[in-house]
C-alpha atoms as a PDB file:
ATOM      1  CA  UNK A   1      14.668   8.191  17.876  1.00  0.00           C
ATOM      2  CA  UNK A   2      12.413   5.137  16.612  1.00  0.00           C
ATOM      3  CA  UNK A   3       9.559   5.859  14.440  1.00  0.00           C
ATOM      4  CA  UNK A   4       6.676   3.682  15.607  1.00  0.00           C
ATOM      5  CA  UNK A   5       4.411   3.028  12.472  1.00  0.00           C
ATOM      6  CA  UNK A   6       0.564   3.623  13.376  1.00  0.00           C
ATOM      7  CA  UNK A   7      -0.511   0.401  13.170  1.00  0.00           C
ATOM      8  CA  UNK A   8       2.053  -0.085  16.109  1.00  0.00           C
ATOM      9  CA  UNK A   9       1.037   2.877  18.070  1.00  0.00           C
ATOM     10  CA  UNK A  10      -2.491   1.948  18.183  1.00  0.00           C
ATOM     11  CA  UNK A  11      -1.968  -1.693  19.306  1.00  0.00           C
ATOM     12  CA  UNK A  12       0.693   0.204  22.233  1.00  0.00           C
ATOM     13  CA  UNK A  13      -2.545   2.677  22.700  1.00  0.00           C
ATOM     14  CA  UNK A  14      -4.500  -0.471  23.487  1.00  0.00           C
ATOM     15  CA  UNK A  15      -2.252  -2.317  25.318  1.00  0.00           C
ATOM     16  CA  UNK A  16      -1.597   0.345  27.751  1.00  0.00           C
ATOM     17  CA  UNK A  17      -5.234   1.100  28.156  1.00  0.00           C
ATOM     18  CA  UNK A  18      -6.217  -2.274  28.919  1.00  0.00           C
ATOM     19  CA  UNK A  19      -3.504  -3.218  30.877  1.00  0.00           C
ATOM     20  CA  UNK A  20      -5.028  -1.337  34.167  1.00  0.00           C
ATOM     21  CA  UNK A  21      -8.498  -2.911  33.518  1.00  0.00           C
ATOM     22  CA  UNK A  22      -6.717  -6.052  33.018  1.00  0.00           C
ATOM     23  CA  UNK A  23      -4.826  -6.123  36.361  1.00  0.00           C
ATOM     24  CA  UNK A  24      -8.352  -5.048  38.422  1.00  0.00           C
ATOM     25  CA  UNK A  25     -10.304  -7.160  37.016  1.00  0.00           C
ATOM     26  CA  UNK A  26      -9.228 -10.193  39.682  1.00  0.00           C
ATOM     27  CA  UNK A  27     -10.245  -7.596  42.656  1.00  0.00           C
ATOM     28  CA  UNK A  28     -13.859  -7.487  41.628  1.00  0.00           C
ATOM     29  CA  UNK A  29     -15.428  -9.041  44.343  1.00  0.00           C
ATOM     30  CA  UNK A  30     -18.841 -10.908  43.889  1.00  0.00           C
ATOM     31  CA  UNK A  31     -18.566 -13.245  41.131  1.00  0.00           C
ATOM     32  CA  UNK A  32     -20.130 -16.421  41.463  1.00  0.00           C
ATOM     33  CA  UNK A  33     -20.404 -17.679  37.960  1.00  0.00           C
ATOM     34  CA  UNK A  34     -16.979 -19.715  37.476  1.00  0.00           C
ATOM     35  CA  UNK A  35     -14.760 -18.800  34.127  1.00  0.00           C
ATOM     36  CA  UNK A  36     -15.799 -22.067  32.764  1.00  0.00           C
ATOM     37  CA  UNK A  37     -19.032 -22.001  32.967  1.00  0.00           C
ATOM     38  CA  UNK A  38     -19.270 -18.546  31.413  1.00  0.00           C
ATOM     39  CA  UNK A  39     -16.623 -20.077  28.824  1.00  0.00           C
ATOM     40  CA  UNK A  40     -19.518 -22.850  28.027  1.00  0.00           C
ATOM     41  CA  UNK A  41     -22.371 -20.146  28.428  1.00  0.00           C
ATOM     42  CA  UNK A  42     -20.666 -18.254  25.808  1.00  0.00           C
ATOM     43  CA  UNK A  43     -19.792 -21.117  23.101  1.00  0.00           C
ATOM     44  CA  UNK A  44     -23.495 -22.642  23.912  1.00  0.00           C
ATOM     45  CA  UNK A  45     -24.844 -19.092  22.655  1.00  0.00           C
ATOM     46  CA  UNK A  46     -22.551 -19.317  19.652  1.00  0.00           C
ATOM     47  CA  UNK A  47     -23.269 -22.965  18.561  1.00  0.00           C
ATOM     48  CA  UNK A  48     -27.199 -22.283  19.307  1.00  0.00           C
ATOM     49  CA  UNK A  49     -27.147 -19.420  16.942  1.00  0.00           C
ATOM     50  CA  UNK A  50     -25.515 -21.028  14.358  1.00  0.00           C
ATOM     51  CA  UNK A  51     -27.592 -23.978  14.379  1.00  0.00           C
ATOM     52  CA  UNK A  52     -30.450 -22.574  14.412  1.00  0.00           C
ATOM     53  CA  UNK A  53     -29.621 -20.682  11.222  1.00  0.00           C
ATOM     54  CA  UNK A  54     -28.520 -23.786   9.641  1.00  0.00           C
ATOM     55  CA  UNK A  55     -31.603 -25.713  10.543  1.00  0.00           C
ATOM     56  CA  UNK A  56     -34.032 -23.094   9.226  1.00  0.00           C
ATOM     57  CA  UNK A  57     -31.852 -22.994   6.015  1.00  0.00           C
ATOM     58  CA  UNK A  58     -32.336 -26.573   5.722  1.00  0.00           C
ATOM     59  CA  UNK A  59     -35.681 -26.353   6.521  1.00  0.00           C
ATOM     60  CA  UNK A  60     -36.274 -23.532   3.881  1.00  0.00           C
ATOM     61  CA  UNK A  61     -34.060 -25.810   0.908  1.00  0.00           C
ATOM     62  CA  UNK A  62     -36.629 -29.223   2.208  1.00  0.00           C
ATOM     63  CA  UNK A  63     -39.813 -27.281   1.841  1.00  0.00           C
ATOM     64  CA  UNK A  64     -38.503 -26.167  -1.427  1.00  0.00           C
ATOM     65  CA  UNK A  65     -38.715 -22.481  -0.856  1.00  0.00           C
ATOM     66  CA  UNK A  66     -34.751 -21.977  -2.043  1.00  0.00           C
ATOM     67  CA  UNK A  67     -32.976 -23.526  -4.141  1.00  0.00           C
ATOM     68  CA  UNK A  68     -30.945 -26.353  -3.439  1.00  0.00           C
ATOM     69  CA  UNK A  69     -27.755 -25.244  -4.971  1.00  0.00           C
ATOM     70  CA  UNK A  70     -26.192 -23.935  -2.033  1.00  0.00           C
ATOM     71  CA  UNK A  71     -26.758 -26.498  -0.098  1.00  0.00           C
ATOM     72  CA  UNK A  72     -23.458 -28.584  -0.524  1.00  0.00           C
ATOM     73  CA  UNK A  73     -21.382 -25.626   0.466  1.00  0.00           C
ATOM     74  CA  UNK A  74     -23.589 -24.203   3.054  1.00  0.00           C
ATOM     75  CA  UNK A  75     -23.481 -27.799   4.778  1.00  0.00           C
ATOM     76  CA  UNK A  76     -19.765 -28.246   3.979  1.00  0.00           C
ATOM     77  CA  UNK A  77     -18.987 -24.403   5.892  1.00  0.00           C
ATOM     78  CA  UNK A  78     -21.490 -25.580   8.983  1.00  0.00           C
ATOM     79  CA  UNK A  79     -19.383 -29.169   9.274  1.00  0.00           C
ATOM     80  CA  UNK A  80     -16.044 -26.681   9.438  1.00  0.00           C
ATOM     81  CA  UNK A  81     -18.077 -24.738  12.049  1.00  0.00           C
ATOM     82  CA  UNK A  82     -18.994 -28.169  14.289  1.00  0.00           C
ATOM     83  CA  UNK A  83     -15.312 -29.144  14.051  1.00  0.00           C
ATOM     84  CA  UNK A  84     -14.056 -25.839  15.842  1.00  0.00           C
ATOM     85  CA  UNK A  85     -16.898 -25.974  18.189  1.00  0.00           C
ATOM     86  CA  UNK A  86     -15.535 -29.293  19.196  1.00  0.00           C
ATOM     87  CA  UNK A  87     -12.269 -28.085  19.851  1.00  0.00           C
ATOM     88  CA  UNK A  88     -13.223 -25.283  21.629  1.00  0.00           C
ATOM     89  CA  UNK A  89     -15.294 -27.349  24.372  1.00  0.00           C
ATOM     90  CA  UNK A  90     -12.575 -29.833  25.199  1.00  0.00           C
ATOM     91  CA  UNK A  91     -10.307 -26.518  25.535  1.00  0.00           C
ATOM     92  CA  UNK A  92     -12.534 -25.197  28.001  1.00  0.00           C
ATOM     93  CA  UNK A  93     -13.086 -28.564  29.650  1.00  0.00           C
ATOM     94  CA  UNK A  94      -9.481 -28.335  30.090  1.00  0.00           C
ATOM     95  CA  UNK A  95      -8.785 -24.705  30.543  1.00  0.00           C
ATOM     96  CA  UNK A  96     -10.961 -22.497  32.629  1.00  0.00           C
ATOM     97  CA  UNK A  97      -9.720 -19.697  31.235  1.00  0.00           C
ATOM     98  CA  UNK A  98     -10.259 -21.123  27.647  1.00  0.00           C
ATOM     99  CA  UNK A  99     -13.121 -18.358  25.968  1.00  0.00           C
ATOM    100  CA  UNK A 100     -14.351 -18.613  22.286  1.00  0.00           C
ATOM    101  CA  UNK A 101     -11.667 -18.656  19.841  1.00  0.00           C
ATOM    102  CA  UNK A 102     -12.002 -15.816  17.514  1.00  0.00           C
ATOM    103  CA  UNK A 103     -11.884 -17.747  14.607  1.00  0.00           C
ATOM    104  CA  UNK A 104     -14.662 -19.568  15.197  1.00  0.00           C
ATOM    105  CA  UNK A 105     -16.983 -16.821  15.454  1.00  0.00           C
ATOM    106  CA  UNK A 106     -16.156 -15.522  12.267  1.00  0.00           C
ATOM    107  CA  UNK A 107     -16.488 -18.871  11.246  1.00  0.00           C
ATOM    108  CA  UNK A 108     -20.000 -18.648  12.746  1.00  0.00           C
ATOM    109  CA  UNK A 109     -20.804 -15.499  10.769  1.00  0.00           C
ATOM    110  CA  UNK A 110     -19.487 -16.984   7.579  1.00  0.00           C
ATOM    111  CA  UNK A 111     -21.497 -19.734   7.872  1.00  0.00           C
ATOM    112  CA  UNK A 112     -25.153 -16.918   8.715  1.00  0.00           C
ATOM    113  CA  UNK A 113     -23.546 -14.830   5.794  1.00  0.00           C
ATOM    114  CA  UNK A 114     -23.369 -17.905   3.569  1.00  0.00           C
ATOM    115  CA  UNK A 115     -27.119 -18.919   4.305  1.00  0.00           C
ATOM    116  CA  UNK A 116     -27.993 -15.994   4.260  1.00  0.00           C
ATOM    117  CA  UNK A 117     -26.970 -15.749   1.227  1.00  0.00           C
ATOM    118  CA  UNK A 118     -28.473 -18.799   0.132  1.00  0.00           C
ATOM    119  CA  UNK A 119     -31.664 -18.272   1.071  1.00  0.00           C
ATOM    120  CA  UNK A 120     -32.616 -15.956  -1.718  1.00  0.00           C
ATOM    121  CA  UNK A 121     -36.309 -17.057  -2.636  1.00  0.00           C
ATOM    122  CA  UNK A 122     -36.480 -19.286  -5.998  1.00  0.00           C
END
């Protein structure tokens, strides 16, 4: 018999839940809204959030109500953020099936952590 460790099992337990949903989800009949534009709806919500955090950061550090010390790394962890955004778009442009990468949203909540952080009153 082979033991199946539990981090195993519940990655099986997944799979073979999903996998039904998975298969059906091509017979749901109605969708107008192409993969790739939901692909862009969903990085343009992404990107929007972010930068809007950033911007109001930046805002905050130019009006002098935080400090400014955070502002090289803050800036450096939103270029990072721009970068994947970037490849992400041509890989839906290319891809309809291309979605969000992962990565880059926890990227993106770094980045909201980081100002976040940052934005501590003086």
């Amino acid at each position: 018999m082979v033991k199946i460790q539990n981090g195993a099992r519940q990655i099986l337990l997944i799979v073979a839940l999903l996998f039904p949903i998975a298969c059906m989800v091509p017979l749901v009949p109605g969708c107008t809204t192409s993969q790739q534009t939901t692909s862009f709806n969903t990085l343009y919500s992404l990107e929007h959030s972010t930068v809007t955090a950033y911007d109001a950061y930046v805002s905050q550090v130019i009006k002098g109500k935080v400090s400014t010390n955070g502002l090289p790394e803050v800036s450096k962890a939103f270029n990072k953020f721009q970068s994947g955004m970037t490849l992400a778009i041509d890989a839906v442009q290319n891809s309809t099936n291309a979605i969000a990468p992962t990565a880059l949203v926890v990227e993106s909540q770094d980045l909201i952590n980081l100002i976040q952080q940052f934005s501590k009153k003086k």
